[in-house]
N, C-alpha and C. Protein backbone atom coordinates (compact mmCIF):
# COMPACT_ATOMS: atom_id res chain seq x y z
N UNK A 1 0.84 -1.18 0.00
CA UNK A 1 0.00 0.00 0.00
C UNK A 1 0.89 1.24 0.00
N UNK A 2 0.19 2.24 -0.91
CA UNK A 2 1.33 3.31 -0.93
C UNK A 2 0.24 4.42 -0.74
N UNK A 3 0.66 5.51 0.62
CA UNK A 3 -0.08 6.79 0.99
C UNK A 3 0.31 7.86 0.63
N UNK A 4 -0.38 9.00 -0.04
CA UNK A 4 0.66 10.32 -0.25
C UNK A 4 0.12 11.10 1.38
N UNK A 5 0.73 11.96 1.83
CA UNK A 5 0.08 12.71 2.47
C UNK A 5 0.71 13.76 2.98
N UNK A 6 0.66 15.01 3.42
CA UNK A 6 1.47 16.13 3.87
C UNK A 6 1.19 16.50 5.77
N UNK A 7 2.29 16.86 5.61
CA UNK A 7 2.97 17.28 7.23
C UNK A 7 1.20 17.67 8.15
N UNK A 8 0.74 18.74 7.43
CA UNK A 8 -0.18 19.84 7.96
C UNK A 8 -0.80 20.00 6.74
N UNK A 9 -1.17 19.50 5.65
CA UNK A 9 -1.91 20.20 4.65
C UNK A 9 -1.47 21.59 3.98
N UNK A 10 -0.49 21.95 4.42
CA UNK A 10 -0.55 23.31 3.62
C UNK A 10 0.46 23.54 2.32
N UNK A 11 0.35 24.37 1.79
CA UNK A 11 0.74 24.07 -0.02
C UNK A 11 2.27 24.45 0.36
N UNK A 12 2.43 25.40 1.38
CA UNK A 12 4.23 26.02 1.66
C UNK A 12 4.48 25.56 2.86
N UNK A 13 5.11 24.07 2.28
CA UNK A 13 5.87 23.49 3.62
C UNK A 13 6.60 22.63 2.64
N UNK A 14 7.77 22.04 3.66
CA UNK A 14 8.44 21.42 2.38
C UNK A 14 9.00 20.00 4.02
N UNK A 15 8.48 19.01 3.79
CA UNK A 15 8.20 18.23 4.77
C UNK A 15 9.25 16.89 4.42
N UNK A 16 9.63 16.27 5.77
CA UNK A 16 10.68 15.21 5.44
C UNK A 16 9.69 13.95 6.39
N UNK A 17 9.48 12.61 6.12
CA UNK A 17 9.44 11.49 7.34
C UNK A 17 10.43 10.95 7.16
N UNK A 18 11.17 10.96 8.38
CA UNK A 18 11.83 10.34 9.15
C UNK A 18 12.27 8.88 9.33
N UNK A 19 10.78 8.24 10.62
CA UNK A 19 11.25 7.31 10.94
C UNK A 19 9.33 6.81 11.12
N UNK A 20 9.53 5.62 11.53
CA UNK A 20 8.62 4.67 11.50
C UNK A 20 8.51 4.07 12.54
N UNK A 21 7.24 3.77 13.54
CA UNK A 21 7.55 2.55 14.56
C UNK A 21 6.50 1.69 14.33
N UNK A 22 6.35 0.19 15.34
CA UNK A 22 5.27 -0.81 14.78
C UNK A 22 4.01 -0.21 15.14
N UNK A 23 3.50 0.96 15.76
CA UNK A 23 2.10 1.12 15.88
C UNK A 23 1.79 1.95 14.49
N UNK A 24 3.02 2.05 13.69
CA UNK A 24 2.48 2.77 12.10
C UNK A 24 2.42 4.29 12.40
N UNK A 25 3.28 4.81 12.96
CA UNK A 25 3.02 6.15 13.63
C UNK A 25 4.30 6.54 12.55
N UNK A 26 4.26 7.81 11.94
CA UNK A 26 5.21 7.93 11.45
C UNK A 26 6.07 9.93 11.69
N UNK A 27 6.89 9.45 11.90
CA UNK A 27 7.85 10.98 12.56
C UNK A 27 8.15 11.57 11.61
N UNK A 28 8.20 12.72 11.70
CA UNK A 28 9.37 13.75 10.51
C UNK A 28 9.42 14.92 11.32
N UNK A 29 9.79 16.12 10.13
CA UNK A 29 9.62 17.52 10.61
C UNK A 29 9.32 17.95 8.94
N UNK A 30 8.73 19.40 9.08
CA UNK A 30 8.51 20.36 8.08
C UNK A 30 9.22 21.85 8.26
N UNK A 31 9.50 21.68 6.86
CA UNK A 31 9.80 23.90 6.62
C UNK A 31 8.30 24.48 6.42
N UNK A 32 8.38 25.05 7.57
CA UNK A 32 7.45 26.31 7.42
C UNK A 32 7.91 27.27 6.82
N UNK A 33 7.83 27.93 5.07
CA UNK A 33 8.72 28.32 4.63
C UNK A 33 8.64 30.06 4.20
N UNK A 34 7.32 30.20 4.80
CA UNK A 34 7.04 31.26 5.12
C UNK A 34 8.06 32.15 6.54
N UNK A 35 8.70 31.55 7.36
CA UNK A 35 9.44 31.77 8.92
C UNK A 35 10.22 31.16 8.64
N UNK A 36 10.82 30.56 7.83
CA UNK A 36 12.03 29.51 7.81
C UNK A 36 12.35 28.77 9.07
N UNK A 37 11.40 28.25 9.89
CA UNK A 37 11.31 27.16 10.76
C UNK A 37 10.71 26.19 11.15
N UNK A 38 11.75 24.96 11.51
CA UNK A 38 11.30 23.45 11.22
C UNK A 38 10.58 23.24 12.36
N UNK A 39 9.67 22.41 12.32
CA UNK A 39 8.64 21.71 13.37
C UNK A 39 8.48 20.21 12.91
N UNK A 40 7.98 19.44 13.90
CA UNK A 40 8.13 18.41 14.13
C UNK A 40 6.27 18.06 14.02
N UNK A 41 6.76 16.80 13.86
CA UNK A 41 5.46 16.21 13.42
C UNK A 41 5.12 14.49 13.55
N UNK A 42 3.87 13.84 13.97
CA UNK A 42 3.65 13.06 14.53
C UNK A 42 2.62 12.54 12.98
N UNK A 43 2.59 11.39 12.36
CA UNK A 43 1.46 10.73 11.41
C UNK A 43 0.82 9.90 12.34
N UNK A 44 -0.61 9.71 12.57
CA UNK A 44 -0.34 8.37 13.37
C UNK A 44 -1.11 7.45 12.41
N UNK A 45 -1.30 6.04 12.62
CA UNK A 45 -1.77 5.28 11.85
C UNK A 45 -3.13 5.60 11.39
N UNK A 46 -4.25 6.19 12.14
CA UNK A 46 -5.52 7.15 11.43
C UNK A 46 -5.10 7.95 10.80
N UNK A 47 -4.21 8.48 10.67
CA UNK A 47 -4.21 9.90 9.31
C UNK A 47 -4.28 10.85 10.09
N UNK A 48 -4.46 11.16 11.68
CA UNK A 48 -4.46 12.15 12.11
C UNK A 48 -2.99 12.51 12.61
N UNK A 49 -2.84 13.87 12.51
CA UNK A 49 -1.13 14.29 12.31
C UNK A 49 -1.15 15.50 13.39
N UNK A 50 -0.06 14.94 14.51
CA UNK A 50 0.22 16.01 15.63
C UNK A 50 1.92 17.07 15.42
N UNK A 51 1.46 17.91 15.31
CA UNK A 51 2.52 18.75 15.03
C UNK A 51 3.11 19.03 16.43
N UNK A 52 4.82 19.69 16.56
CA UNK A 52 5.03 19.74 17.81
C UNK A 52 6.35 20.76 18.07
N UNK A 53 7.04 21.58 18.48
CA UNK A 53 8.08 22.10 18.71
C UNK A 53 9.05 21.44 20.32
N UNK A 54 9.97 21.53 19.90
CA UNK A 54 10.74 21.34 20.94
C UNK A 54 10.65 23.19 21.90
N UNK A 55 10.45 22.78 23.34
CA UNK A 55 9.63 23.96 23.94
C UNK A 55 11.52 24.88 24.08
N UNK A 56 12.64 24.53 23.80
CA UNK A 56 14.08 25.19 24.12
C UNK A 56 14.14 25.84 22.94
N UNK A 57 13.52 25.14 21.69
CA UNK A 57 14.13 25.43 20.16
C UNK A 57 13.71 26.97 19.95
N UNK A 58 14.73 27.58 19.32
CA UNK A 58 15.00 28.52 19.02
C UNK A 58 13.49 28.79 17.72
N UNK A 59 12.85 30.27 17.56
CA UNK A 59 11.56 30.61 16.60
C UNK A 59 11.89 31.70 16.44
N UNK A 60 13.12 31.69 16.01
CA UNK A 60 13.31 32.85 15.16
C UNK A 60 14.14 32.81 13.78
N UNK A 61 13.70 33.92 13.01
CA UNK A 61 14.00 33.49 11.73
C UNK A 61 15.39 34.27 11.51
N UNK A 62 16.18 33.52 10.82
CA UNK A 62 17.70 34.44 10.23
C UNK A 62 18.05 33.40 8.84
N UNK A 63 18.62 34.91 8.27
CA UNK A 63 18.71 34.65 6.78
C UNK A 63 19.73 32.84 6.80
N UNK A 64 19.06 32.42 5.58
CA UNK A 64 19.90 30.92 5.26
C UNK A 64 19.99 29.64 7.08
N UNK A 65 19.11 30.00 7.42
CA UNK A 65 19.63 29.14 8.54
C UNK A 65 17.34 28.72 9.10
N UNK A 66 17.78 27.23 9.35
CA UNK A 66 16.82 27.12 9.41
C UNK A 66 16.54 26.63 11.41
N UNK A 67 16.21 27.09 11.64
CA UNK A 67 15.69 26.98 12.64
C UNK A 67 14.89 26.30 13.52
N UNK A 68 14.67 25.21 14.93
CA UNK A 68 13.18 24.74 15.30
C UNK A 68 13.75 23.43 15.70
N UNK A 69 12.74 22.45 15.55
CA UNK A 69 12.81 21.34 15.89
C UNK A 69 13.01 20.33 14.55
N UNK A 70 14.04 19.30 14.75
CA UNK A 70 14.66 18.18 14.25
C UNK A 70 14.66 16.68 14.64
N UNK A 71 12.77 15.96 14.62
CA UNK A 71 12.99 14.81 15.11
C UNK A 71 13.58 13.61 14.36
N UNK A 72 13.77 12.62 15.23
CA UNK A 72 15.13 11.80 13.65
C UNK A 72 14.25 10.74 14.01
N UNK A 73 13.80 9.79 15.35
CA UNK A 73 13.25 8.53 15.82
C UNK A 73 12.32 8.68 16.60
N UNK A 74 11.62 7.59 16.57
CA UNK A 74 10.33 7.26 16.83
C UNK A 74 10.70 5.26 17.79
N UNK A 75 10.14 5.13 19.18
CA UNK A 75 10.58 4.00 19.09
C UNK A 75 8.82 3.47 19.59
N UNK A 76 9.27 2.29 19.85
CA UNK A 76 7.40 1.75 19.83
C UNK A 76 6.53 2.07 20.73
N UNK A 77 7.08 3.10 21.58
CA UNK A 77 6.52 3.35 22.87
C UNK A 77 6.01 4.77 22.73
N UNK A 78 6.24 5.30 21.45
CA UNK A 78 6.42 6.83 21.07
C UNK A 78 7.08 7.69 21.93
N UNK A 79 8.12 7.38 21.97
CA UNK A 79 9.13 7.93 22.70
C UNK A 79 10.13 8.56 21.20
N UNK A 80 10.21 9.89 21.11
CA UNK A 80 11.01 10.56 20.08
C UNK A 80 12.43 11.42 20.44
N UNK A 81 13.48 11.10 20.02
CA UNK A 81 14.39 11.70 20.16
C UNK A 81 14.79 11.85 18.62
N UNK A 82 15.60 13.51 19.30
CA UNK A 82 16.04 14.67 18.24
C UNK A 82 17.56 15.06 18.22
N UNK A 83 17.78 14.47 17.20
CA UNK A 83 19.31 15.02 16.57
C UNK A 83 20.23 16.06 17.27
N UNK A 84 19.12 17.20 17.06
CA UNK A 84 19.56 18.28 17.44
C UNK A 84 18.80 19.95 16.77
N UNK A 85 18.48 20.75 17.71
CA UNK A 85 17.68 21.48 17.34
C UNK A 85 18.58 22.86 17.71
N UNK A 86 18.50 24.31 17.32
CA UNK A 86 19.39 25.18 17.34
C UNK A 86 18.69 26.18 18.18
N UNK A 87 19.18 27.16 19.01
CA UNK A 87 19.02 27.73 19.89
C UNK A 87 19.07 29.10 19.67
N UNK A 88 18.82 30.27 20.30
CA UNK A 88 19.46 31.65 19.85
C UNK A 88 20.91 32.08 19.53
N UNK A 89 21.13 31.39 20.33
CA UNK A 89 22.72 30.89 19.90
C UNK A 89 23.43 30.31 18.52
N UNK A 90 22.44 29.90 18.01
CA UNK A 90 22.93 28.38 16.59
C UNK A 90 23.59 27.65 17.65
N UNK A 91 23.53 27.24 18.45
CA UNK A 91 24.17 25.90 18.96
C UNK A 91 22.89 24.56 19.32
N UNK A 92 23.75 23.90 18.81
CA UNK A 92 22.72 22.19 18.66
C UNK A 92 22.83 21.34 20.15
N UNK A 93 21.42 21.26 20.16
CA UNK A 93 21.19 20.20 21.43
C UNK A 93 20.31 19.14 20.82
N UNK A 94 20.27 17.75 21.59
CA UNK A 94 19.76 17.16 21.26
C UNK A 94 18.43 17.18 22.42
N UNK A 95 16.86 15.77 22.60
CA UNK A 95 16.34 16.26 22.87
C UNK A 95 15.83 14.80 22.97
N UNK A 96 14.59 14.45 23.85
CA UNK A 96 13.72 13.06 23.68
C UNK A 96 12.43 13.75 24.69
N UNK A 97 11.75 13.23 23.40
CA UNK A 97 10.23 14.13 23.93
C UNK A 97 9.49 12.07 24.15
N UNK A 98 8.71 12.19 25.41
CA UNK A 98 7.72 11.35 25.62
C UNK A 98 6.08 11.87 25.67
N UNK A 99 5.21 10.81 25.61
CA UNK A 99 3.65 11.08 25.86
C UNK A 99 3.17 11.87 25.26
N UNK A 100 3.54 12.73 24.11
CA UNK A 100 3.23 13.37 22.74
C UNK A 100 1.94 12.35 22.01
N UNK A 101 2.56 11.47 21.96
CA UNK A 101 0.97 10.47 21.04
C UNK A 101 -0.07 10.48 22.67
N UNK A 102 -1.45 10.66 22.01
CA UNK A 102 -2.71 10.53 23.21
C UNK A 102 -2.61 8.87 23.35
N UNK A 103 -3.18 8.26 24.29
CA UNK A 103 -3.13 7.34 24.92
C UNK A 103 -4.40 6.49 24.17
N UNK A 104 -4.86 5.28 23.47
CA UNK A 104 -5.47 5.11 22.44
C UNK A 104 -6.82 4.25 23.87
């Protein structure tokens, strides 16, 4: 089976997935390319899609540099950890967000 589907629906985003776990939940992030900043994003196996920021990540915009949250994994527990997300600073931290997916 093959799905098309986008981050948030909207025509200016330019969206990556990530990673995959067995409840079919699927991770990425998007350019919001209007602010030039990335957000994070939850598919879950209904088609319903939770968007999310890392609450440290930097929301502000500067020329050529993209900004926000960077999730990389997804494990079966929906437990997500992040690469690394940039700060007011431009300096990279990494990050593991839990209990983001609602409880089914």
């Amino acid at each position: 089976m093959y799905t098309l589907f986008s981050a948030t629906g909207a025509l200016d985003e330019i969206f990556e997935a990530r990673s995959v776990n067995d409840s079919a939940s699927i991770l990425g992030d998007y350019l919001d390319v209007t602010n030039f900043i990335r957000h994070g994003y939850i598919r879950m196996a209904n088609g319903t899609v939770l968007t999310f920021d890392d609450p440290d990540a930097a929301q502000l915009r500067a020329s050529n540099i993209n900004l926000g949250t960077y999730p990389q994994r997804i494990n079966a527990s929906g437990a997500i950890v992040g690469k690394n997300f940039s700060d007011t600073a431009r300096m990279s931290h990494g990050f593991i967000a839990t209990n983001l997916i609602p409880a089914h």
